[in-house]
C-alpha atoms as a PDB file:
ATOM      1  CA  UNK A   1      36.701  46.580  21.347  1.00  0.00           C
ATOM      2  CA  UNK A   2      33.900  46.658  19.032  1.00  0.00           C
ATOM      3  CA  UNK A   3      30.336  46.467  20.969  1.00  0.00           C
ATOM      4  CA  UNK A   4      28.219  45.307  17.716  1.00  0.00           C
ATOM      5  CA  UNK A   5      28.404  41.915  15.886  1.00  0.00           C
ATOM      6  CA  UNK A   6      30.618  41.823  11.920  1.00  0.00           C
ATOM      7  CA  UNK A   7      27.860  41.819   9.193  1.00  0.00           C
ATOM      8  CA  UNK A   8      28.232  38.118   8.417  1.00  0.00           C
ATOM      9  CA  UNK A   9      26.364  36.731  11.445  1.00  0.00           C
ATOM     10  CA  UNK A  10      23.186  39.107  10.760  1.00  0.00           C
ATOM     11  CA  UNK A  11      23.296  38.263   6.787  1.00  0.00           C
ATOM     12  CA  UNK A  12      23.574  34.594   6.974  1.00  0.00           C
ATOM     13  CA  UNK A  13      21.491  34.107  10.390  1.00  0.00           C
ATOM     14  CA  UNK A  14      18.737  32.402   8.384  1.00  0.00           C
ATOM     15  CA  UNK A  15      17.623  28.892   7.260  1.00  0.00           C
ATOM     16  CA  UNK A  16      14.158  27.822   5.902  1.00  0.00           C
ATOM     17  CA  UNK A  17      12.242  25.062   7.379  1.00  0.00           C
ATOM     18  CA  UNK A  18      12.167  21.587   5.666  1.00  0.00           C
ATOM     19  CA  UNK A  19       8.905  20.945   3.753  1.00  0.00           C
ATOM     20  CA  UNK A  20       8.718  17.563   4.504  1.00  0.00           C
ATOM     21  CA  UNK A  21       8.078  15.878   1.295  1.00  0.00           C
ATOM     22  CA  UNK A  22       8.219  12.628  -0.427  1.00  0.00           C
ATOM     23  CA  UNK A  23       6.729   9.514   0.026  1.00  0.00           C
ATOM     24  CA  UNK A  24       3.929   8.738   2.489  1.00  0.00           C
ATOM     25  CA  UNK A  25       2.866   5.457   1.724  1.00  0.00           C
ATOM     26  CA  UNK A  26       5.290   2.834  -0.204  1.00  0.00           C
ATOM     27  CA  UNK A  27       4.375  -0.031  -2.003  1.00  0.00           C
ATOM     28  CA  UNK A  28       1.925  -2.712  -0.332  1.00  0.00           C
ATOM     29  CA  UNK A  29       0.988  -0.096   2.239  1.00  0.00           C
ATOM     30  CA  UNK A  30      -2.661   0.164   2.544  1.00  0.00           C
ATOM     31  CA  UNK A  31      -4.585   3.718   2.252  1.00  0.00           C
ATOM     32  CA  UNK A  32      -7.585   4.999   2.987  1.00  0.00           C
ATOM     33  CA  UNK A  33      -9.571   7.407   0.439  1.00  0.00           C
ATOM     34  CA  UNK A  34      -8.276  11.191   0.883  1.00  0.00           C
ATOM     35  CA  UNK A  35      -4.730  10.269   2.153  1.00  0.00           C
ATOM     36  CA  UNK A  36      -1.747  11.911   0.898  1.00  0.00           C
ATOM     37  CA  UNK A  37       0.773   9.079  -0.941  1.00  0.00           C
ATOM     38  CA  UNK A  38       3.377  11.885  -2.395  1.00  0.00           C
ATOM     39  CA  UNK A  39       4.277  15.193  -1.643  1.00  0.00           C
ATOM     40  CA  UNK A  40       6.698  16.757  -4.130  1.00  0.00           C
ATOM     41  CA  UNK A  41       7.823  19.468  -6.076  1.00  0.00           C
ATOM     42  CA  UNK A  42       6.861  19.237  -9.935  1.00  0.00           C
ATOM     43  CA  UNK A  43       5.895  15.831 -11.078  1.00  0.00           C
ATOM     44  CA  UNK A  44       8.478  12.965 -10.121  1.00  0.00           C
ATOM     45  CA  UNK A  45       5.394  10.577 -10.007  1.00  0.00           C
ATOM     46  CA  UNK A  46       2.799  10.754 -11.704  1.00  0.00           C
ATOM     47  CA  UNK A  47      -1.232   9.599 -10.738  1.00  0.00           C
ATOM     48  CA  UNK A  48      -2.070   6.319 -12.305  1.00  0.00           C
ATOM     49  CA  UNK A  49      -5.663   4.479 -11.530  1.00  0.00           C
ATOM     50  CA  UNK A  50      -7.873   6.081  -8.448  1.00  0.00           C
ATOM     51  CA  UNK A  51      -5.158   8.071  -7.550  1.00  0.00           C
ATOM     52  CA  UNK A  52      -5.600  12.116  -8.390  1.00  0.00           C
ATOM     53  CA  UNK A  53      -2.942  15.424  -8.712  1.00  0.00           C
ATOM     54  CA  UNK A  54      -3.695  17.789  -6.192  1.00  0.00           C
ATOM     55  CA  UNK A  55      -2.926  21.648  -7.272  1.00  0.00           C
ATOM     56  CA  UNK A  56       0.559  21.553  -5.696  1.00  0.00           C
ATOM     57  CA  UNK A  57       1.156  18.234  -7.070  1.00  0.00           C
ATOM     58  CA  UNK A  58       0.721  16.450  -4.212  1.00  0.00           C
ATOM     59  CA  UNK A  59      -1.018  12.495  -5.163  1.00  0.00           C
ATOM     60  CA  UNK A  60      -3.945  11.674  -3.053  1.00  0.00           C
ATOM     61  CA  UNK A  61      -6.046   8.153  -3.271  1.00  0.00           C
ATOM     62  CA  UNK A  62      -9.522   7.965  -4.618  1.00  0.00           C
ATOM     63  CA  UNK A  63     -10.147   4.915  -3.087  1.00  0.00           C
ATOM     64  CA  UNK A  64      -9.212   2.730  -0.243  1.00  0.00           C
ATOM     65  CA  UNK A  65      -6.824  -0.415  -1.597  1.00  0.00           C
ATOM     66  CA  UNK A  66      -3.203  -0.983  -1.667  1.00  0.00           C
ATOM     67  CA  UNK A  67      -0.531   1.340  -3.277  1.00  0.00           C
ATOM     68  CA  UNK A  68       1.492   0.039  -6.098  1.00  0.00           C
ATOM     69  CA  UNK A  69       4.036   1.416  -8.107  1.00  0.00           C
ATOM     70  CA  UNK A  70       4.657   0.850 -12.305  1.00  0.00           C
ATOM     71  CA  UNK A  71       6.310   2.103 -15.208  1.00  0.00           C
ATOM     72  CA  UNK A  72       9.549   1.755 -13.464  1.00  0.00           C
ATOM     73  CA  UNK A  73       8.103   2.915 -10.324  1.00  0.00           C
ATOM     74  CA  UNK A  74       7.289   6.098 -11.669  1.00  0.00           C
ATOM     75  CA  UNK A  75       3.432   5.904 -11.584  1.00  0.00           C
ATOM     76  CA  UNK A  76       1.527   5.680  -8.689  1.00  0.00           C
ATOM     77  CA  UNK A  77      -1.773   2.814  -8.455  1.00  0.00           C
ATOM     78  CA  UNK A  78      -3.887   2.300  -5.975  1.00  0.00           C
ATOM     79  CA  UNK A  79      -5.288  -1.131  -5.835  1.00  0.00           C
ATOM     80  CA  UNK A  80      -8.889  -0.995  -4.622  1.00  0.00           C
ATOM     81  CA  UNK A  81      -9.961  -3.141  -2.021  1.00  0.00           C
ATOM     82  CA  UNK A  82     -13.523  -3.237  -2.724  1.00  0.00           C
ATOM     83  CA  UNK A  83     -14.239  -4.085  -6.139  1.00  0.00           C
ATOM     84  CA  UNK A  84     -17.964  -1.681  -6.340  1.00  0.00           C
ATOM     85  CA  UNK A  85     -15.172   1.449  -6.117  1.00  0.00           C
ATOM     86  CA  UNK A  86     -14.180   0.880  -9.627  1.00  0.00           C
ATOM     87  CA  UNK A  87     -16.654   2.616 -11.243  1.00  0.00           C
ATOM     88  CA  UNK A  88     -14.890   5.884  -9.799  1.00  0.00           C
ATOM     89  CA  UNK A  89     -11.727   5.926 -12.354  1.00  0.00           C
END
């Protein structure tokens, strides 16, 4: 009898951890300024008003206010719930 293991349990041994992304907050959900709504690879959504592109294209709020989705729910909005936090966009 053989006393090491065939070569196709050491080659295919491995498996890389989930990442975890999509959608944090959905539609209607409120958010405060700084929190993540996406996380995604490329740009499936795209930043609409007081929402920015982070460098790996994560979308973040600029404001606090309610998420909403347009342009076929491609585009992400944040609704601001104070209306003095417009003059950031």
């Amino acid at each position: 009898m053989a006393h090491k293991k065939g070569q196709g349990s050491v080659r295919n041994g491995r498996d890389s951890q989930a990442k975890r992304r999509g959608l944090k907050a959905y539609g209607g959900q409120a958010v405060t300024v700084g929190s993540i709504i996406v996380t995604q690879c490329g740009t499936t959504f795209s930043p609409g008003r007081f929402v920015r592109l982070a460098k790996n294209n994560s979308i973040f709020a600029m404001a606090d206010g309610t998420v909403y989705f347009d342009q076929g729910g491609k585009r992400l909005n944040v609704k601001p719930s104070d209306p003095a936090a417009t003059t950031i966009a």
